[in-house]
Protein backbone atom coordinates (compact mmCIF):
# COMPACT_ATOMS: atom_id res chain seq x y z
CA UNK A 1 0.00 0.00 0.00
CA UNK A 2 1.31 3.40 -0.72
CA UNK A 3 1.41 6.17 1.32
CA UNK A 4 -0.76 7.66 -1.04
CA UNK A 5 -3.29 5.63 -0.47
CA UNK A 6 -2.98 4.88 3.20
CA UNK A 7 -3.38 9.09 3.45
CA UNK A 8 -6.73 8.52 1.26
CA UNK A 9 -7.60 5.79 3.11
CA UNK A 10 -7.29 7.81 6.80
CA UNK A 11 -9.11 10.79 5.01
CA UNK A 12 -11.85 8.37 4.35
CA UNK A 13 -11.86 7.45 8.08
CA UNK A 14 -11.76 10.57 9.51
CA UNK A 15 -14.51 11.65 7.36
CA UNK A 16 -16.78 8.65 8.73
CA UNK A 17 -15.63 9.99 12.00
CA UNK A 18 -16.78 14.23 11.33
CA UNK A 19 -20.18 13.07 9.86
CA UNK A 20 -21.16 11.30 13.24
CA UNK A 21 -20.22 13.54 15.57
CA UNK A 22 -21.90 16.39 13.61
CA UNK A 23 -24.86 14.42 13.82
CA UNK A 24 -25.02 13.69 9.88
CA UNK A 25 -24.37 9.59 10.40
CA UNK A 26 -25.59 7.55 13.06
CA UNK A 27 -23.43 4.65 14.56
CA UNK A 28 -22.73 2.79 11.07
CA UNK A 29 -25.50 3.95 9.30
CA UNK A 30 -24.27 5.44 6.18
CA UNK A 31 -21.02 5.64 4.00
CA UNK A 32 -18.38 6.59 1.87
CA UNK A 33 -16.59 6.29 -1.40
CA UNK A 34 -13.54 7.90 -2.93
CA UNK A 35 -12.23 7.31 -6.65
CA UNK A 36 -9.35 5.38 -6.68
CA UNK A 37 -7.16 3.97 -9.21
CA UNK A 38 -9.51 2.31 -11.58
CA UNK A 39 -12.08 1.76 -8.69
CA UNK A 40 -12.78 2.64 -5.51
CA UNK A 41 -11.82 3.02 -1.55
CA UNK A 42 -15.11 2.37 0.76
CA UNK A 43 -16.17 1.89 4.33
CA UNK A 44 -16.40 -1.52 5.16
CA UNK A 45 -20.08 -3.12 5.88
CA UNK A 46 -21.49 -2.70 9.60
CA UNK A 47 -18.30 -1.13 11.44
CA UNK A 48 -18.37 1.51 13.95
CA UNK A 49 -16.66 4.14 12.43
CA UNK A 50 -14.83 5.17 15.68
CA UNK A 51 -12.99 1.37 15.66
CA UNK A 52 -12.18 1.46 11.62
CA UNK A 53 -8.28 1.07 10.62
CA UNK A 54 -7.02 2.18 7.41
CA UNK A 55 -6.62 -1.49 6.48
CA UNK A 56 -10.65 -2.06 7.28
CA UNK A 57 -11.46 0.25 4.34
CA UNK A 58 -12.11 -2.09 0.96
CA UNK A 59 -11.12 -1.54 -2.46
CA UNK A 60 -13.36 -2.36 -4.89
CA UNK A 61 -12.25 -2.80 -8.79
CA UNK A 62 -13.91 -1.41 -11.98
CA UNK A 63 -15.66 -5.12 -12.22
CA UNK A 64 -16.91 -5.00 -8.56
CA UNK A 65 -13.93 -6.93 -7.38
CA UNK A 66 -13.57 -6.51 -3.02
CA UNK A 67 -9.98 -6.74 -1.95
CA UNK A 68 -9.59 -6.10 1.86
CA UNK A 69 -10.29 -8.09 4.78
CA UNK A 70 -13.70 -7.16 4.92
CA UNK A 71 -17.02 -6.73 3.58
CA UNK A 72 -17.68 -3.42 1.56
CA UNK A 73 -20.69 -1.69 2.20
CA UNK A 74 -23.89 -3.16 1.09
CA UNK A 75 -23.84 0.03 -1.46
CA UNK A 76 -21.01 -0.48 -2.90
CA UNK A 77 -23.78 -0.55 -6.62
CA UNK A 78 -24.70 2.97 -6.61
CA UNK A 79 -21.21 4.13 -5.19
CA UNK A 80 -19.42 2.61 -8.09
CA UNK A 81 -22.82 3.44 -10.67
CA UNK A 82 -22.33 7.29 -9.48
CA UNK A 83 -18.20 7.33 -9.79
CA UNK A 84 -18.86 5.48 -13.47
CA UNK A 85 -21.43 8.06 -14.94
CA UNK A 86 -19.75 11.54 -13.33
CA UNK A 87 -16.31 12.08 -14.54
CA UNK A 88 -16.19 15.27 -12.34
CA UNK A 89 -17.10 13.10 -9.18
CA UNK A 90 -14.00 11.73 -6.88
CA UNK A 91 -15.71 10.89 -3.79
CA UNK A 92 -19.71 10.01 -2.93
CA UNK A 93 -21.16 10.52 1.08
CA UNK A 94 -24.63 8.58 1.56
CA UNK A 95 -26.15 9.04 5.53
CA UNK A 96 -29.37 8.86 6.97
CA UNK A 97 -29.11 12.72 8.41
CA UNK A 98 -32.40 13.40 10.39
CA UNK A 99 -33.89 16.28 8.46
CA UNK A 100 -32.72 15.10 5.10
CA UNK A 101 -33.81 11.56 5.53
CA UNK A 102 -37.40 12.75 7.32
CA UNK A 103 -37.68 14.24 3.99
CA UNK A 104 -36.82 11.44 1.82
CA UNK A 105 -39.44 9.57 3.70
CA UNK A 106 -41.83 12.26 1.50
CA UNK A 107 -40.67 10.61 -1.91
CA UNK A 108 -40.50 13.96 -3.58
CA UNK A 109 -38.41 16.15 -5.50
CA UNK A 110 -37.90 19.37 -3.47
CA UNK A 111 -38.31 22.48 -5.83
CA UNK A 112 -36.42 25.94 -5.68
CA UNK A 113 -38.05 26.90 -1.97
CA UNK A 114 -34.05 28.86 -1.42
CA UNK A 115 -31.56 30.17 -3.81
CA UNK A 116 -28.84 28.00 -2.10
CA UNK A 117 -30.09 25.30 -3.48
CA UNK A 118 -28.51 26.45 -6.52
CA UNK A 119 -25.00 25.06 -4.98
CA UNK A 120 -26.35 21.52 -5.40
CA UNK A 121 -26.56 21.67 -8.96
CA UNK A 122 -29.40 23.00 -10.07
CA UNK A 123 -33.07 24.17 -9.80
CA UNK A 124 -34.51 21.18 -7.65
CA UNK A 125 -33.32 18.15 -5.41
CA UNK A 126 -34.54 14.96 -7.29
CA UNK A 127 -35.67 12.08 -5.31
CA UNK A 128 -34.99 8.55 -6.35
CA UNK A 129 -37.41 6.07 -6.69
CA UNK A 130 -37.24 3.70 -3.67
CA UNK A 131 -35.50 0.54 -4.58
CA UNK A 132 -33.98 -2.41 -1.88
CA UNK A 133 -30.70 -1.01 -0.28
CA UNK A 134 -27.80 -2.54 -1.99
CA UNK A 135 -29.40 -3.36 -5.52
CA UNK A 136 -28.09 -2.27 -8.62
CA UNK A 137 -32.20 -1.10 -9.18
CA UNK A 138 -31.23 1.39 -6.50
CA UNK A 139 -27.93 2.27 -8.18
CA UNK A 140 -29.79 3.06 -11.51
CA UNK A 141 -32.40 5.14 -9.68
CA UNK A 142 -29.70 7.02 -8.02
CA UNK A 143 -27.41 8.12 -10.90
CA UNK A 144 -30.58 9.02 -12.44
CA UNK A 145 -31.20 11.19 -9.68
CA UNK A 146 -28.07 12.62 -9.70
CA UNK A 147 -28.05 13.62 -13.29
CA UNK A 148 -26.58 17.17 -13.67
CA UNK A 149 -27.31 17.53 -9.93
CA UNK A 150 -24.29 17.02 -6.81
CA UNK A 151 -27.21 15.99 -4.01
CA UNK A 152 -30.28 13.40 -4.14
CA UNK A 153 -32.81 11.72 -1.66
CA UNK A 154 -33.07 8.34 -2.33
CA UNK A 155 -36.98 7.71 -1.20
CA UNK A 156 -37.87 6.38 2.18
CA UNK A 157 -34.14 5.82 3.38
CA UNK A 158 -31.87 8.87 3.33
CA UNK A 159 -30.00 10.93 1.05
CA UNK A 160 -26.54 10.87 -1.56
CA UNK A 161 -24.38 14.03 -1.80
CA UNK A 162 -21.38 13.95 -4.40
CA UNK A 163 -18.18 16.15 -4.84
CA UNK A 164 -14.86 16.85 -6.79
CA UNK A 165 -13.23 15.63 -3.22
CA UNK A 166 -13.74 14.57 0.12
CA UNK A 167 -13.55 18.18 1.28
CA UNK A 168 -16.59 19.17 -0.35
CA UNK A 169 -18.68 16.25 -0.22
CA UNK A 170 -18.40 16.97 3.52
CA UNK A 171 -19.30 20.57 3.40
CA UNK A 172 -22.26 20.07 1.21
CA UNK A 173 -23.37 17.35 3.18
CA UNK A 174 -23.50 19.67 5.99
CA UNK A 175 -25.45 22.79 3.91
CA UNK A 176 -27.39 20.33 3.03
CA UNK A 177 -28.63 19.02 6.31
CA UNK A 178 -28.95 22.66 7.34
CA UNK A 179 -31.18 23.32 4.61
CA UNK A 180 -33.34 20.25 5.27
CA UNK A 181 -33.65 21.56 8.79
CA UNK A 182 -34.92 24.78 7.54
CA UNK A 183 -37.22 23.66 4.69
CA UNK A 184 -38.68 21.31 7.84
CA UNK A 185 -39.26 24.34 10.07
CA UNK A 186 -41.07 26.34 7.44
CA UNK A 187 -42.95 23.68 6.77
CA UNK A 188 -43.92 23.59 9.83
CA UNK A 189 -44.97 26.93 10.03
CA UNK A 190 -46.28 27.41 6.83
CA UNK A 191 -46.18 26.71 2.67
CA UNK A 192 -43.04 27.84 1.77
CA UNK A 193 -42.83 30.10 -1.47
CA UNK A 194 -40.99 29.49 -4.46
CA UNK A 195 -37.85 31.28 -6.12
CA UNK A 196 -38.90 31.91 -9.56
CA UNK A 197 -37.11 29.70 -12.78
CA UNK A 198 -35.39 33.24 -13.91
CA UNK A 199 -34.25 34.20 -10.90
CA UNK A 200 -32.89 30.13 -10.13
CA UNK A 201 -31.05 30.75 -13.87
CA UNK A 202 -29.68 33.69 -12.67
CA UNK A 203 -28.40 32.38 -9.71
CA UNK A 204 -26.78 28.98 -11.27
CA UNK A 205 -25.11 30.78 -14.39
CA UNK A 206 -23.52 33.06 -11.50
CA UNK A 207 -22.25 30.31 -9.78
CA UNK A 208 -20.11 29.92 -12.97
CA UNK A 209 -17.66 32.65 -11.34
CA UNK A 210 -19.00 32.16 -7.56
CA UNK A 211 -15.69 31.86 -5.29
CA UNK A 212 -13.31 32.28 -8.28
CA UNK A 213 -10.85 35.31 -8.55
């Protein structure tokens, strides 16, 4: 193993780690993927992330292939399916975060209630079509989802957020979260109102240059 890889590898780890104790994951609900070679580098199946070792994480080859000492996660499918049909895509987070999963449990695409949603990649958060965890049916619903899009609910059982690295697949797991908290509370309170198409093209062709100098 190189020390490239045992780095990636303890990235992967500590990123299991961050997502529980910001609440995000739940004990060893959930997971992670990062591109590797010509495959991929997940969390093992069922582990406590606190107890994982950089030798627990499995490598998985472009023909679904495990090599490790233990069992990949049971969705490894629409971790590899994702990492297949997005170039631009290094590393995929799946959890069951409270207010993101109580709204997959809704089955429905969440329109443009907030600019910021925008950042995710476009006008609307799809929702895949509930399919049994760990089936390749899921894994075609999901890159579906995910089509021109960096975030998805996958219906009745949590959501999948993508990114060009671990770093931001972390942060926009957490915007994320916060914005399913806050499309919760006005829902709560109210029906929330809707940012106009134009002013959701607006916002996404300025993203173009967003944070660039």
């Amino acid at each position: 193993m190189t020390k490239k890889e045992k780095e990636l590898r303890q990235k992967v780890i500590q990123a299991a780690i961050d997502l529980e104790i910001k609440g995000l994951n739940q004990c060893k609900s959930g997971n992670i993927s990062v591109r590797w070679k010509k495959g991929m580098l997940i969390t093992p199946s069922g582990m406590i992330y606190s107890k994982l070792k950089i030798d627990d994480i499995v490598y998985i080859d472009s023909n679904f292939k495990a090599y490790g000492k233990r069992k990949p996660s049971i969705e490894t499918p629409f971790h590899m399916g994702i990492l297949k049909n997005k170039s631009e895509i290094n590393t995929v987070i799946h959890t069951h975060a409270p207010y993101g999963t109580g709204l997959s449990l809704l089955g429905k695409a969440i329109p443009s209630y907030h600019y910021m949603i925008a950042f995710f990649g476009g006008s609307n958060i799809r929702c895949a079509k509930f399919e049994l965890p760990g089936t390749f049916a899921l894994a075609k619903q999901a890159v579906k989802a995910l089509k021109n899009r960096k975030v998805c609910f996958l219906a009745n059982h949590g959501i999948i957020v993508t990114g060009t690295d671990i770093e931001e697949a972390l942060r926009l797991t957490e915007e994320f979260e916060v914005f399913c908290k806050q499309l919760t509370i006005a829902k709560i309170n109210g029906i929330p109102k809707i940012v106009s198409k134009n002013n959701m093209k607006k916002i996404i062709k300025s993203l173009e240059t967003y944070g660039k100098q």
